[in-house]
C-alpha atoms as a PDB file:
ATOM      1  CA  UNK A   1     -22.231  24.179 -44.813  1.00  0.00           C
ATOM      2  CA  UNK A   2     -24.849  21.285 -46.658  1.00  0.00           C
ATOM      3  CA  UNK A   3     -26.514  18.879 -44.030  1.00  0.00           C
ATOM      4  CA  UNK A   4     -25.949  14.948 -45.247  1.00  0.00           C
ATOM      5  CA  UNK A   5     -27.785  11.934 -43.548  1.00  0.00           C
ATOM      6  CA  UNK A   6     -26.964   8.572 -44.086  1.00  0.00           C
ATOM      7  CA  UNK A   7     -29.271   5.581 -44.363  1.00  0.00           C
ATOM      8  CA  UNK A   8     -28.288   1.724 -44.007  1.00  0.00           C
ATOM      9  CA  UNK A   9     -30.585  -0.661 -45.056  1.00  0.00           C
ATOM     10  CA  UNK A  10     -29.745  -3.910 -43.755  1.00  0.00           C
ATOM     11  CA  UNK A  11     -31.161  -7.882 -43.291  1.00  0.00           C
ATOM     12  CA  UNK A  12     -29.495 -10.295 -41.016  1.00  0.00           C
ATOM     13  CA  UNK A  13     -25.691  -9.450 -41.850  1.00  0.00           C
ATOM     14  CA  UNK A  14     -24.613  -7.838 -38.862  1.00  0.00           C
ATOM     15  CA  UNK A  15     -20.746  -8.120 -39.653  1.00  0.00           C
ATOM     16  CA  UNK A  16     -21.165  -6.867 -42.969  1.00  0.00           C
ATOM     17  CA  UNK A  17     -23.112  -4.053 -41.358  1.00  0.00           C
ATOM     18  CA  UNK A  18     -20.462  -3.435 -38.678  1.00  0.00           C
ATOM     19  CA  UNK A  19     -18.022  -3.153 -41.753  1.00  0.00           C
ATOM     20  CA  UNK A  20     -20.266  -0.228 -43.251  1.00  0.00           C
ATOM     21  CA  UNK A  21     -20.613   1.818 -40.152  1.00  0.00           C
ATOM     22  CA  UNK A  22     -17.060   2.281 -39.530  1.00  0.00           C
ATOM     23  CA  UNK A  23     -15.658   2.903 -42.896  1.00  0.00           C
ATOM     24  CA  UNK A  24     -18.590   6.088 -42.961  1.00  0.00           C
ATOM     25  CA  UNK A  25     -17.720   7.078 -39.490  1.00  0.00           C
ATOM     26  CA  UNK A  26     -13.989   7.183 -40.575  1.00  0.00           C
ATOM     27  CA  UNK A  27     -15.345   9.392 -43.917  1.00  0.00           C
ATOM     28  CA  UNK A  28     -16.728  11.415 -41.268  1.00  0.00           C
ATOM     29  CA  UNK A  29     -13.860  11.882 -39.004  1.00  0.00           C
ATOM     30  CA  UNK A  30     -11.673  12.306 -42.387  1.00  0.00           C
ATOM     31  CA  UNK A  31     -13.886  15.028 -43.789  1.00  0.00           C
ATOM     32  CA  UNK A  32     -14.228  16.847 -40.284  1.00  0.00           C
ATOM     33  CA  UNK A  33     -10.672  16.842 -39.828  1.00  0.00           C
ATOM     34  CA  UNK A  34      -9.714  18.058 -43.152  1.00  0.00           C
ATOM     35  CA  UNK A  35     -12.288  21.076 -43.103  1.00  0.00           C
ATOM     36  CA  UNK A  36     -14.971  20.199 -45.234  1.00  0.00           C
ATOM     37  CA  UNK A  37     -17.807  22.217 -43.903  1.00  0.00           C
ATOM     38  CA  UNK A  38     -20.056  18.991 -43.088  1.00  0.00           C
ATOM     39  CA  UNK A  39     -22.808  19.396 -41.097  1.00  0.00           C
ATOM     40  CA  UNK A  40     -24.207  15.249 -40.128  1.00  0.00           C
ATOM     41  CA  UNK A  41     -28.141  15.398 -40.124  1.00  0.00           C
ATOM     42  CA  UNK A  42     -28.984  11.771 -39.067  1.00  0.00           C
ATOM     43  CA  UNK A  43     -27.445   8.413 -38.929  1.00  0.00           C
ATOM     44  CA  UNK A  44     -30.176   5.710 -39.809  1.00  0.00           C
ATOM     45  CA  UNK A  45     -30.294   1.973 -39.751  1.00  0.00           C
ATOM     46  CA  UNK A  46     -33.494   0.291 -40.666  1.00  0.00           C
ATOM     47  CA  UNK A  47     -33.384  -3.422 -39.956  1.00  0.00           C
ATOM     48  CA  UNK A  48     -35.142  -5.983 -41.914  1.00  0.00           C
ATOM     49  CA  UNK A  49     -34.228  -9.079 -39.694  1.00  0.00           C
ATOM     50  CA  UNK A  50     -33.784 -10.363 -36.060  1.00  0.00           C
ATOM     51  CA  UNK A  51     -32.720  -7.475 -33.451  1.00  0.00           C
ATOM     52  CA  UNK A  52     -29.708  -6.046 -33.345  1.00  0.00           C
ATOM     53  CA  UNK A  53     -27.162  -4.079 -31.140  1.00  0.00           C
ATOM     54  CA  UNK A  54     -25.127  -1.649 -32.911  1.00  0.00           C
ATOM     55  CA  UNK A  55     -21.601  -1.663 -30.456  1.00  0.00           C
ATOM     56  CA  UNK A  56     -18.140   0.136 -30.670  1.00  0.00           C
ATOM     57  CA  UNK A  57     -19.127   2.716 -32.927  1.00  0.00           C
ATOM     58  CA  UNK A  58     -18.356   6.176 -32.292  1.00  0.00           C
ATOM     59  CA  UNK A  59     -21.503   7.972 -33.661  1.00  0.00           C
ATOM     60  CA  UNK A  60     -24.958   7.917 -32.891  1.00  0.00           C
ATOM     61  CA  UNK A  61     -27.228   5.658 -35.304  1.00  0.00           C
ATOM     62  CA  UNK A  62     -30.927   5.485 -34.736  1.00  0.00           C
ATOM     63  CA  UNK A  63     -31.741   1.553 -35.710  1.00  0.00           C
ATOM     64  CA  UNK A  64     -35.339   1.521 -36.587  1.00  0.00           C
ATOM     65  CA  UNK A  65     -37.243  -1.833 -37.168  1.00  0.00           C
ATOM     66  CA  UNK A  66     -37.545  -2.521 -41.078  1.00  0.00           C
ATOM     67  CA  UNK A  67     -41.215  -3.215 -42.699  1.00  0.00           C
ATOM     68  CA  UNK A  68     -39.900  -6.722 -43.284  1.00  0.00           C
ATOM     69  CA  UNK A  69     -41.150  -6.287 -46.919  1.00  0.00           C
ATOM     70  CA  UNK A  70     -38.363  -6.207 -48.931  1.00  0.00           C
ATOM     71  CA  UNK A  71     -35.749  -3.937 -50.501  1.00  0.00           C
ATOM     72  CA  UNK A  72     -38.146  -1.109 -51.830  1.00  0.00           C
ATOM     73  CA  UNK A  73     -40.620  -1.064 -48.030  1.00  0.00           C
ATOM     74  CA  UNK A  74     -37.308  -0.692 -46.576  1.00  0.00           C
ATOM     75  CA  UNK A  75     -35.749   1.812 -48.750  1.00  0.00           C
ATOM     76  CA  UNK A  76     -38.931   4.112 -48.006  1.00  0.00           C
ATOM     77  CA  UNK A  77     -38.666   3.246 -44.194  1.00  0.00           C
ATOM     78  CA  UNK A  78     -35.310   5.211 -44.157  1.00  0.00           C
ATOM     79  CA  UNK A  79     -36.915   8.152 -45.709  1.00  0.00           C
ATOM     80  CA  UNK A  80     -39.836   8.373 -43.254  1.00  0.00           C
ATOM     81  CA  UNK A  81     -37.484   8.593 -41.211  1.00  0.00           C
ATOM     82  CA  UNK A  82     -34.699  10.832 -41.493  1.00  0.00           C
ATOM     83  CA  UNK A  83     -33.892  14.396 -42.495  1.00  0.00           C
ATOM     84  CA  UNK A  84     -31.212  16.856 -44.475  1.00  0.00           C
ATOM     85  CA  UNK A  85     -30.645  18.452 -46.990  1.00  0.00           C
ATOM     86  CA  UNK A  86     -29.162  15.364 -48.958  1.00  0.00           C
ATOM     87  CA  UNK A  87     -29.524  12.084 -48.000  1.00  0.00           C
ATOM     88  CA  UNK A  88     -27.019   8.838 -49.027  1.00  0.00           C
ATOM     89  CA  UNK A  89     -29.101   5.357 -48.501  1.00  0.00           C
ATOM     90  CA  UNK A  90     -26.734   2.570 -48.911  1.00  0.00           C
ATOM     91  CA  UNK A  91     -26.603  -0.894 -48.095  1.00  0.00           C
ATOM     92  CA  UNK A  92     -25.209  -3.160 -45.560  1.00  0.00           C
ATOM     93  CA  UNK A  93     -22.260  -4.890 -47.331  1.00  0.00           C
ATOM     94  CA  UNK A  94     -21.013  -1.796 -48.513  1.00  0.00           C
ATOM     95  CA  UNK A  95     -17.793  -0.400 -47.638  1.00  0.00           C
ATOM     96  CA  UNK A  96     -16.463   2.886 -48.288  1.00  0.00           C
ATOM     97  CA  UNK A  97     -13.096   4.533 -48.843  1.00  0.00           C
ATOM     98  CA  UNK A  98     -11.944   7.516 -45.986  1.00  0.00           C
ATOM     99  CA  UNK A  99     -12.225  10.288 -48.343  1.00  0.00           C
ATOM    100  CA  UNK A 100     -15.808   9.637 -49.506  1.00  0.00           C
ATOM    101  CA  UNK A 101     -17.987  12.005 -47.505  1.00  0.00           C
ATOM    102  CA  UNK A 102     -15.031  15.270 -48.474  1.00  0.00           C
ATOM    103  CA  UNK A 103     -15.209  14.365 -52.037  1.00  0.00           C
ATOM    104  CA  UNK A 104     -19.063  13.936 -52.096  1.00  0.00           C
ATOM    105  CA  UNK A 105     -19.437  17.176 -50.349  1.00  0.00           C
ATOM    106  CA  UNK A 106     -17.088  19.035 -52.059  1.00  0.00           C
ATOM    107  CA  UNK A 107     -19.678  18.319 -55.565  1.00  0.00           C
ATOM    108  CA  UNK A 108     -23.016  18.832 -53.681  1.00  0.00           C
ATOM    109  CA  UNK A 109     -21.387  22.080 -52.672  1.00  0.00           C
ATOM    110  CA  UNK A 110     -21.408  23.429 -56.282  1.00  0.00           C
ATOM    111  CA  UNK A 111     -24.669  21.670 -57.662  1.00  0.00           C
ATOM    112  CA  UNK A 112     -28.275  22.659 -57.923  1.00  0.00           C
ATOM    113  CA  UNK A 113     -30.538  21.196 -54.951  1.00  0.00           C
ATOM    114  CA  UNK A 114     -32.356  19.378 -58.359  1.00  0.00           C
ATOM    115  CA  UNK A 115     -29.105  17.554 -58.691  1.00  0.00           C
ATOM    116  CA  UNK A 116     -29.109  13.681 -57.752  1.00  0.00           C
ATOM    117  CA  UNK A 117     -25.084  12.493 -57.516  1.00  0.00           C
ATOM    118  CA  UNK A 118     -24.062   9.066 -57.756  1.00  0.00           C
ATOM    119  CA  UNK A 119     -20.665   7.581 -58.532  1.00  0.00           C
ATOM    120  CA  UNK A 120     -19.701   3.693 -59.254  1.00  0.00           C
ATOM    121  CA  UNK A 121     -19.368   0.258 -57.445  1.00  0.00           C
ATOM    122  CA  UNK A 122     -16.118  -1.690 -57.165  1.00  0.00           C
ATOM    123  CA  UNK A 123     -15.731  -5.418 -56.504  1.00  0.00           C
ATOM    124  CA  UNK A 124     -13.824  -8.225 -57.479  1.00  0.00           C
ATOM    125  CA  UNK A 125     -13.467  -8.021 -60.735  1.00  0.00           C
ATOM    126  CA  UNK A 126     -12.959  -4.147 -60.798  1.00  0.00           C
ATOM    127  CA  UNK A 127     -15.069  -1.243 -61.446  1.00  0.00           C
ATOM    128  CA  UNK A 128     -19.150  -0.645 -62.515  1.00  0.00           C
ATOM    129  CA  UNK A 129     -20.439   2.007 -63.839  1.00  0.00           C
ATOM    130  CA  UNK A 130     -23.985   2.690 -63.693  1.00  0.00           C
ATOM    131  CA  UNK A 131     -26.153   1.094 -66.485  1.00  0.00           C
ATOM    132  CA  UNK A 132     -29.202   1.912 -68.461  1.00  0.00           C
ATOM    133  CA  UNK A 133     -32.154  -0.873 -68.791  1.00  0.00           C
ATOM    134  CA  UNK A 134     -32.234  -2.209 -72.525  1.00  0.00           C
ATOM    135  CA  UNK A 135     -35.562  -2.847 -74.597  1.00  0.00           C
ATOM    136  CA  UNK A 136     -36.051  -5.882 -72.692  1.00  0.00           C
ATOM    137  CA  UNK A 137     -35.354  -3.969 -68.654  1.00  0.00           C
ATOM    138  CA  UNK A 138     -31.887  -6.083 -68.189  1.00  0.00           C
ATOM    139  CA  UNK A 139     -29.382  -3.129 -67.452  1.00  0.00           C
ATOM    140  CA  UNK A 140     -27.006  -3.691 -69.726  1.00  0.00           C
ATOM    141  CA  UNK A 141     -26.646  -0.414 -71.138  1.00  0.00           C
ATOM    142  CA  UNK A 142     -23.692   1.750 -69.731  1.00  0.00           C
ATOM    143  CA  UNK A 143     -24.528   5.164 -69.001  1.00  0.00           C
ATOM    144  CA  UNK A 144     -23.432   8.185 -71.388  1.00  0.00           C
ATOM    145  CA  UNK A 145     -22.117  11.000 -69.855  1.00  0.00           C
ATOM    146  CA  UNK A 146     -22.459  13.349 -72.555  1.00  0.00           C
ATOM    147  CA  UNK A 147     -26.275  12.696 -72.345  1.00  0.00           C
ATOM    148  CA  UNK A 148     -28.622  12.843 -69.149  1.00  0.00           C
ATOM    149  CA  UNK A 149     -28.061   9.381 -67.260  1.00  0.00           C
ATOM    150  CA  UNK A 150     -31.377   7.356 -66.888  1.00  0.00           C
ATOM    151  CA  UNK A 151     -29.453   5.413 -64.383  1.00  0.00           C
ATOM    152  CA  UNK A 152     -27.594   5.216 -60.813  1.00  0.00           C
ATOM    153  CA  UNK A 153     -25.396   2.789 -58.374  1.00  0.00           C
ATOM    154  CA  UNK A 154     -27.875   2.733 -55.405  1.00  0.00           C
ATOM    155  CA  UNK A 155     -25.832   2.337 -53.002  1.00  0.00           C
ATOM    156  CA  UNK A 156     -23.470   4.996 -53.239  1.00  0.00           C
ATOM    157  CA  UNK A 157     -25.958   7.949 -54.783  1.00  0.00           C
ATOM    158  CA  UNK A 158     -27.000  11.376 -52.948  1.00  0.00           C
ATOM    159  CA  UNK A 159     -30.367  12.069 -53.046  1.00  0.00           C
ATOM    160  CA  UNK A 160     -31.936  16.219 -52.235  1.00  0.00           C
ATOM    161  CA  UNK A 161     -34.595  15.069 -49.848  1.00  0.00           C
ATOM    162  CA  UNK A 162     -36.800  17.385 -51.852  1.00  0.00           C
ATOM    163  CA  UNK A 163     -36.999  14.212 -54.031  1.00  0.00           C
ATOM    164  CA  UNK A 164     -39.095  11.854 -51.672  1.00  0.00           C
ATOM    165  CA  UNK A 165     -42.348  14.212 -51.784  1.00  0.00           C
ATOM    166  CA  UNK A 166     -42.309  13.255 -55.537  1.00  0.00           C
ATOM    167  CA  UNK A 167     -40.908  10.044 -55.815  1.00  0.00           C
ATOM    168  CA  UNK A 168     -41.052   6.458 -54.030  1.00  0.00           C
ATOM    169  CA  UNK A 169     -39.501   2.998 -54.170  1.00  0.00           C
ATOM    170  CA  UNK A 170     -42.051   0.816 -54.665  1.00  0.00           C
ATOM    171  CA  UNK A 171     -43.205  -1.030 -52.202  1.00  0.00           C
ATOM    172  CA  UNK A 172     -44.038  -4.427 -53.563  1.00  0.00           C
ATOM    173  CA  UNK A 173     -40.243  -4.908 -54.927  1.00  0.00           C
ATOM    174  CA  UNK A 174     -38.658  -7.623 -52.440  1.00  0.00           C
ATOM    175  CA  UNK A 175     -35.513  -7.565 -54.257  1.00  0.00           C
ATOM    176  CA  UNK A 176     -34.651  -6.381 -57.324  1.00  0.00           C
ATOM    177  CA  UNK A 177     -33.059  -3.087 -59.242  1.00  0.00           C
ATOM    178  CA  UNK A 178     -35.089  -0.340 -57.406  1.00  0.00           C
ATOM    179  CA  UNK A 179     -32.767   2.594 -59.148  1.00  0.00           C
ATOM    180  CA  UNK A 180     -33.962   0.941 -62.582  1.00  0.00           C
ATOM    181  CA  UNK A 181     -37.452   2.852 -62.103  1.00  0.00           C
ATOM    182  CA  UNK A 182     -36.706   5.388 -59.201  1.00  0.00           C
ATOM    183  CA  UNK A 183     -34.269   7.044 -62.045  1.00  0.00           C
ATOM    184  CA  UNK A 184     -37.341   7.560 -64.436  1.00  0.00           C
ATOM    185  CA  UNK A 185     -39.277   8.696 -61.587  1.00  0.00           C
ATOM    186  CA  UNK A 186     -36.585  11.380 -61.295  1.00  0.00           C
ATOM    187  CA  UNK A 187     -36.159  12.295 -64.583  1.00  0.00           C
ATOM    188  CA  UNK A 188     -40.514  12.595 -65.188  1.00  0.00           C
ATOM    189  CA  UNK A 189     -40.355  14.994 -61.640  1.00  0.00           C
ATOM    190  CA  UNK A 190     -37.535  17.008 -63.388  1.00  0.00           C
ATOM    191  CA  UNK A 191     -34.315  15.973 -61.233  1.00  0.00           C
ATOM    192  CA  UNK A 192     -31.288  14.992 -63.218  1.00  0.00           C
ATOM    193  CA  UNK A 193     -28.330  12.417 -63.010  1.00  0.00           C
ATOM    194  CA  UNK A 194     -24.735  13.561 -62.561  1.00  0.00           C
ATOM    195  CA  UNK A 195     -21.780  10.649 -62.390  1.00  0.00           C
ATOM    196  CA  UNK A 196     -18.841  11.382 -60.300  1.00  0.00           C
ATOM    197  CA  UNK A 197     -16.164   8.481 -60.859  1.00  0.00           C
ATOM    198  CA  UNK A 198     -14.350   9.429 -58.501  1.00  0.00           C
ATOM    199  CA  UNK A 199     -17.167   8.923 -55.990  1.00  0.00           C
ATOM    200  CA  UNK A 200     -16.784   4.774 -55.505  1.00  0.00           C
ATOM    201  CA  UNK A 201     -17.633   2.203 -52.901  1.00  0.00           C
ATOM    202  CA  UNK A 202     -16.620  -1.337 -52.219  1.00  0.00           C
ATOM    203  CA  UNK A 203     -19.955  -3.665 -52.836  1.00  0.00           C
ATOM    204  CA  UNK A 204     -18.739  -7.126 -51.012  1.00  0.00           C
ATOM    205  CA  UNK A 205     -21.212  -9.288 -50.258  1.00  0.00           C
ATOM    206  CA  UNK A 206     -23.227 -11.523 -52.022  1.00  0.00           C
ATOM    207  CA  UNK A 207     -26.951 -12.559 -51.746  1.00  0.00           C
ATOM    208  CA  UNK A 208     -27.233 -15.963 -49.199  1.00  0.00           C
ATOM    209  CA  UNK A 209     -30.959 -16.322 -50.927  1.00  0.00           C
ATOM    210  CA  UNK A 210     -31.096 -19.552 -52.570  1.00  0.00           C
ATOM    211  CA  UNK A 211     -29.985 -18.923 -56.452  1.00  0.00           C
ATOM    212  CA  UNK A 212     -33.508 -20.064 -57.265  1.00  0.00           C
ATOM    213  CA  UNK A 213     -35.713 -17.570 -55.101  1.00  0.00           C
ATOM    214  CA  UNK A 214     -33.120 -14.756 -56.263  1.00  0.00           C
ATOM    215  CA  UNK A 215     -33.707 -15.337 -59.914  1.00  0.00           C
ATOM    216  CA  UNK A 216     -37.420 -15.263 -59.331  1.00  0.00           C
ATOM    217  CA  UNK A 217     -37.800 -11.742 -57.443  1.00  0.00           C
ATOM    218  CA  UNK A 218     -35.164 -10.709 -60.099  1.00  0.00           C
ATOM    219  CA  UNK A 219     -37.294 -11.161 -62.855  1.00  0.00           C
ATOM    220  CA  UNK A 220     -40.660 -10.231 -61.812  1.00  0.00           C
ATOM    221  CA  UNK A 221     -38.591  -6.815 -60.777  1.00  0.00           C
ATOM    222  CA  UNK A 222     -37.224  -6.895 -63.694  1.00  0.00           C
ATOM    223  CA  UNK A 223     -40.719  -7.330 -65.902  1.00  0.00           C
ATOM    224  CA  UNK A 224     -42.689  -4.949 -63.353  1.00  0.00           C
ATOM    225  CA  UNK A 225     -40.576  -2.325 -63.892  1.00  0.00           C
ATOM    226  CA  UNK A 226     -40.088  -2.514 -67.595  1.00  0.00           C
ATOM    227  CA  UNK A 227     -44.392  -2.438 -67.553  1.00  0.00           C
ATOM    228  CA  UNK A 228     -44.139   0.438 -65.933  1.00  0.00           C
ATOM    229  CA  UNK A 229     -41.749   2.131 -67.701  1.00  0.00           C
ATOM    230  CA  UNK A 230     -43.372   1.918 -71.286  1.00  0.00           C
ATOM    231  CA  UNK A 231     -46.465   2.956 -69.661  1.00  0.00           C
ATOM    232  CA  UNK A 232     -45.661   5.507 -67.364  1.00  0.00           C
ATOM    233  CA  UNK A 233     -42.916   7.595 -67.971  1.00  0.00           C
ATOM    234  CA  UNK A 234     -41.751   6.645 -71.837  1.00  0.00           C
ATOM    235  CA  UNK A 235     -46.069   6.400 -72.661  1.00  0.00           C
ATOM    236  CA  UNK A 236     -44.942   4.014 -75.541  1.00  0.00           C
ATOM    237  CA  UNK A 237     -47.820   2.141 -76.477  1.00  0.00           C
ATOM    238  CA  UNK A 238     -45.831   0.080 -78.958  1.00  0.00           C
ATOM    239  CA  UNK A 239     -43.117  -1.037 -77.010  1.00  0.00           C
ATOM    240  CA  UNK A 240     -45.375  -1.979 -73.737  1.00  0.00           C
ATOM    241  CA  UNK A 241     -47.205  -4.289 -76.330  1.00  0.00           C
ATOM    242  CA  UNK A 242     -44.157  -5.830 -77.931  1.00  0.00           C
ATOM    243  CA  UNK A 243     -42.705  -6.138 -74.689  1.00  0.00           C
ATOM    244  CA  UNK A 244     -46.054  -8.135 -72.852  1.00  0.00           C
ATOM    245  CA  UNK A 245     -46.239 -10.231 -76.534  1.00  0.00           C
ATOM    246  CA  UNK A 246     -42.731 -11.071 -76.762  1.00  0.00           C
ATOM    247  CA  UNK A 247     -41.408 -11.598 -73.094  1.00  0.00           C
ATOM    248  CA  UNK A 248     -42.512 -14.616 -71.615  1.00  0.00           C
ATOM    249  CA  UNK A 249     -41.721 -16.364 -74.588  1.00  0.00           C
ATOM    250  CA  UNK A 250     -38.670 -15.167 -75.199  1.00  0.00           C
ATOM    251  CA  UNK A 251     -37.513 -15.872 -71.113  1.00  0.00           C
ATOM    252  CA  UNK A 252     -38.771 -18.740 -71.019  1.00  0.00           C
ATOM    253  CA  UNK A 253     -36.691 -20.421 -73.565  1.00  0.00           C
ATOM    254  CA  UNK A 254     -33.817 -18.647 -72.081  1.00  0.00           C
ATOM    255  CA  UNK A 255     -34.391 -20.456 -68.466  1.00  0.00           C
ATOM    256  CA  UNK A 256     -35.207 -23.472 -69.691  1.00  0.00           C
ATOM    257  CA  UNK A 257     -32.289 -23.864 -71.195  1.00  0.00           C
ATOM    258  CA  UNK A 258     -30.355 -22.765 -68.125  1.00  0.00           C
ATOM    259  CA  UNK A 259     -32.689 -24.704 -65.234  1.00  0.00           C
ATOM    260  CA  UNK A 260     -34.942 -26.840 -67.125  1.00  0.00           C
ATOM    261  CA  UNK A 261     -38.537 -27.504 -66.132  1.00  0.00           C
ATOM    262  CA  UNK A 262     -38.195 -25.161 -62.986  1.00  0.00           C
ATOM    263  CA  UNK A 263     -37.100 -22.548 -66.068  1.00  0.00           C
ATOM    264  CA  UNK A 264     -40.318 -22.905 -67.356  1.00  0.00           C
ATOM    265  CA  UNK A 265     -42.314 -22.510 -64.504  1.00  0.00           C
ATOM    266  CA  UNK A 266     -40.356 -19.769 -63.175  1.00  0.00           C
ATOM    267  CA  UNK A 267     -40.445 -17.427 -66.446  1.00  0.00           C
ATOM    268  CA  UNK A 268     -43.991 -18.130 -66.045  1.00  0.00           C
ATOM    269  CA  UNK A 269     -44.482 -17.244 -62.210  1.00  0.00           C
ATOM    270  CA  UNK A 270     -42.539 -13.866 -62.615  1.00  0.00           C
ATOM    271  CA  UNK A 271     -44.384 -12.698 -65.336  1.00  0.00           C
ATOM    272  CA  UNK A 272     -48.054 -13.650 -64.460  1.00  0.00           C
ATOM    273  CA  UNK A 273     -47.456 -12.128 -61.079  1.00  0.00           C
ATOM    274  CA  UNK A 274     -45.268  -8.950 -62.428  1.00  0.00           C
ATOM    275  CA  UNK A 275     -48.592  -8.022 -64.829  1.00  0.00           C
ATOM    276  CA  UNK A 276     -51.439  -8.827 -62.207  1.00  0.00           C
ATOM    277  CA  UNK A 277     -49.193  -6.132 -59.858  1.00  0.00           C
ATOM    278  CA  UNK A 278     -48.988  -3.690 -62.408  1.00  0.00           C
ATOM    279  CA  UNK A 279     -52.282  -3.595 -63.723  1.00  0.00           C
ATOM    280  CA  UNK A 280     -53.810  -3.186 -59.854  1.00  0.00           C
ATOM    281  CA  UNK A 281     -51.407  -0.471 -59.589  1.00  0.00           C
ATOM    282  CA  UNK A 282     -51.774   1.185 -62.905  1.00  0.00           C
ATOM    283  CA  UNK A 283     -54.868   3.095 -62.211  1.00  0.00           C
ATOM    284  CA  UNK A 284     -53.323   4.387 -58.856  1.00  0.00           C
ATOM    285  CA  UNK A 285     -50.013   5.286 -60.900  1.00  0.00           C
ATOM    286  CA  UNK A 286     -52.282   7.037 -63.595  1.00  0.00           C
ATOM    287  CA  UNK A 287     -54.164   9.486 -60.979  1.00  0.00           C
ATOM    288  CA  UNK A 288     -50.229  10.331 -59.675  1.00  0.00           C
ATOM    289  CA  UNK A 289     -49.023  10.999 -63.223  1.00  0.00           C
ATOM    290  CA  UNK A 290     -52.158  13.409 -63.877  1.00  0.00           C
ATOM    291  CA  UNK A 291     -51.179  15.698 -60.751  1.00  0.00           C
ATOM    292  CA  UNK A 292     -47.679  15.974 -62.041  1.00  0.00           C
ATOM    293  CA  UNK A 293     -48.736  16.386 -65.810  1.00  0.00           C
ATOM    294  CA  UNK A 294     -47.126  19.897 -66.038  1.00  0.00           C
ATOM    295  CA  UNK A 295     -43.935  17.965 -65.794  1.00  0.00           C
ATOM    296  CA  UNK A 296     -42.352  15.430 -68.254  1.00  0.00           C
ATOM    297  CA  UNK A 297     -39.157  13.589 -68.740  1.00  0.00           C
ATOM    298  CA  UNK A 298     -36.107  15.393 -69.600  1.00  0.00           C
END
C-alpha cells in the first residue's frame, strides 16, 4: 500500500481545471477497481486567480488560495500543504488517461523512496520527452536514458515528499521552466530521475498571456536559472562567465530580429533583472549549499 497526493496548480481556467479533476478521479476509480493497493493522501488545489467552486466531482479537494506570485510561489503552496508518501503536482490544463494512477503505482511500488518518476507530455503534434537545458539554458537537449536524467515533464512527475525538506521552487519564477533547476536541486540532494514512457498526460492548453509578457518571464527564467546552475550545482566558473559575457549579446540579436526594437529592450530587461535576482540570492543560496556540502551531484 504507497500513499499518493495530488496537487493542481491552477490560474483563472476553471474549465480546463474541471477537465483535470475528473480524468484523475476516473484514474482513481480505475486503479481502485482494478486492485492496485492505492491508498489517496490528499487532493489539493491551490488557486492563483478569482474564487472558485469546485462542483460535480466525486472526491474531496481542499482548494487553498494561491500566493498570487507566480508558477514557482504556487508550486511551493501545494507542498505546504499536503502530505504522502509521494506526491504528483500537475497543472490545470492537464488531462490524464484512466490507467494513470495503476501504472504510476505499480513503478513507485518497486522503487527506492530516493526515486523521483516522471513520464512524457502529449499534445498536438504528438509526444515530448523530457529535455535537458543546453549551454545556453534553452531545453533542447532530450534526455538519455542510459545516463541519469537532469530533467523532468512537470506536470506529470512523482515526487517522495522527503524531497521538499531539501529542495524548493523558487519563489521569484512567475512563469517559466521550474523542473529546469528543481532537477539539479535533486540531483546535488542525491535523488535521481527515472522516465517511464508509458506514464503520459495530455498538456492542452495554451498560455492566454500576451506573446510579449510570456517571452519576457521566459527568458529571465530562462537566464536566472542558467546563473544558477553554473554557480551552484555544476560550480563552473568558466561557463557562468562565458555565459554572463556572451548572453545578452547573443539574445539580443536573436529578438531583434524576431520583434524589433521591443527585441532589444526585452533581451535587455530579462537579463538585467535575471542577474540583479541572482546575485541578491546568491549569498543566501551559498549558506544552503554549505549545510548540504557532504552531498554533491550524481
Amino acid at each position: 500500500m504507497l500513499t499518493l497526493s495530488i496537487g493542481i496548480i491552477t490560474r483563472n481556467r476553471y474549465h480546463d481545471l474541471i477537465r483535470c479533476v475528473t480524468s484523475i478521479e476516473n484514474s482513481i476509480d480505475h486503479c481502485i477497481t482494478n486492485g492496485g493497493g492505492l491508498s489517496i493522501g490528499e487532493l489539493v488545489i491551490s488557486n492563483d486567480g478569482s474564487e472558485i467552486t469546485v462542483k460535480d466531482i466525486r472526491y474531496t479537494w481542499k482548494v487553498i488560495e494561491g500566493p498570487k506570485k507566480g508558477i514557482g510561489a504556487n508550486r511551493n503552496n501545494i507542498i505546504d500543504n499536503i502530505n504522502g508518501e509521494y506526491i504528483l503536482i500537475t497543472d490545470d490544463d492537464m488531462e490524464f488517461p484512466v490507467d494513470f494512477i495503476k501504472k504510476s503505482l505499480e513503478k513507485l511500488l518497486t522503487v527506492n523512496r530516493n526515486i523521483v518518476l516522471t513520464g512524457r507530455l502529449k499534445d498536438t503534434k504528438g509526444y515530448i520527452i523530457p529535455t535537458e537545458p543546453d549551454f545556453w539554458g534553452y531545453r533542447r537537449i532530450p534526455i538519455d536514458i542510459s545516463q541519469q536524467p537532469r530533467g523532468f515533464s512537470d506536470p506529470v512527475t512523482w515526487f517522495p515528499v522527503n524531497c521538499f525538506s531539501k529542495c524548493r521552487f523558487d519563489d521569484s519564477v512567475t512563469y517559466g521552466p521550474t523542473e529546469m533547476d528543481f532537477s539539479y536541486q535533486l540531483r546535488f540532494n542525491g535523488y535521481e530521475i527515472t522516465y517511464m514512457p508509458e506514464l503520459w498526460a495530455i498538456h492542452w492548453g495554451e498560455n492566454r498571456t500576451s506573446v510579449t509578457l510570456n517571452k519576457a518571464h521566459m527568458e529571465f527564467s530562462r537566464i536566472y536559472y542558467t546563473l544558477r546552475r553554473y554557480h551552484s550545482w555544476e560550480r563552473s566558473t568558466l561557463n557562468l562567465l562565458l555565459f554572463r559575457i556572451l548572453e545578452l549579446p547573443r539574445l539580443t540579436v536573436a529578438l531583434t530580429r524576431k520583434m524589433g526594437l521591443k527585441g532589444i529592450l526585452l533581451a535587455f530587461h530579462a537579463f538585467v533583472k535575471a542577474n540583479v535576482q541572482f546575485e541578491r540570492g546568491k549569498h543566501s543560496m551559498e549558506r544552503e549549499l554549505e549545510d548540504t556540502s557532504s552531498h554533491s551531484i550524481i
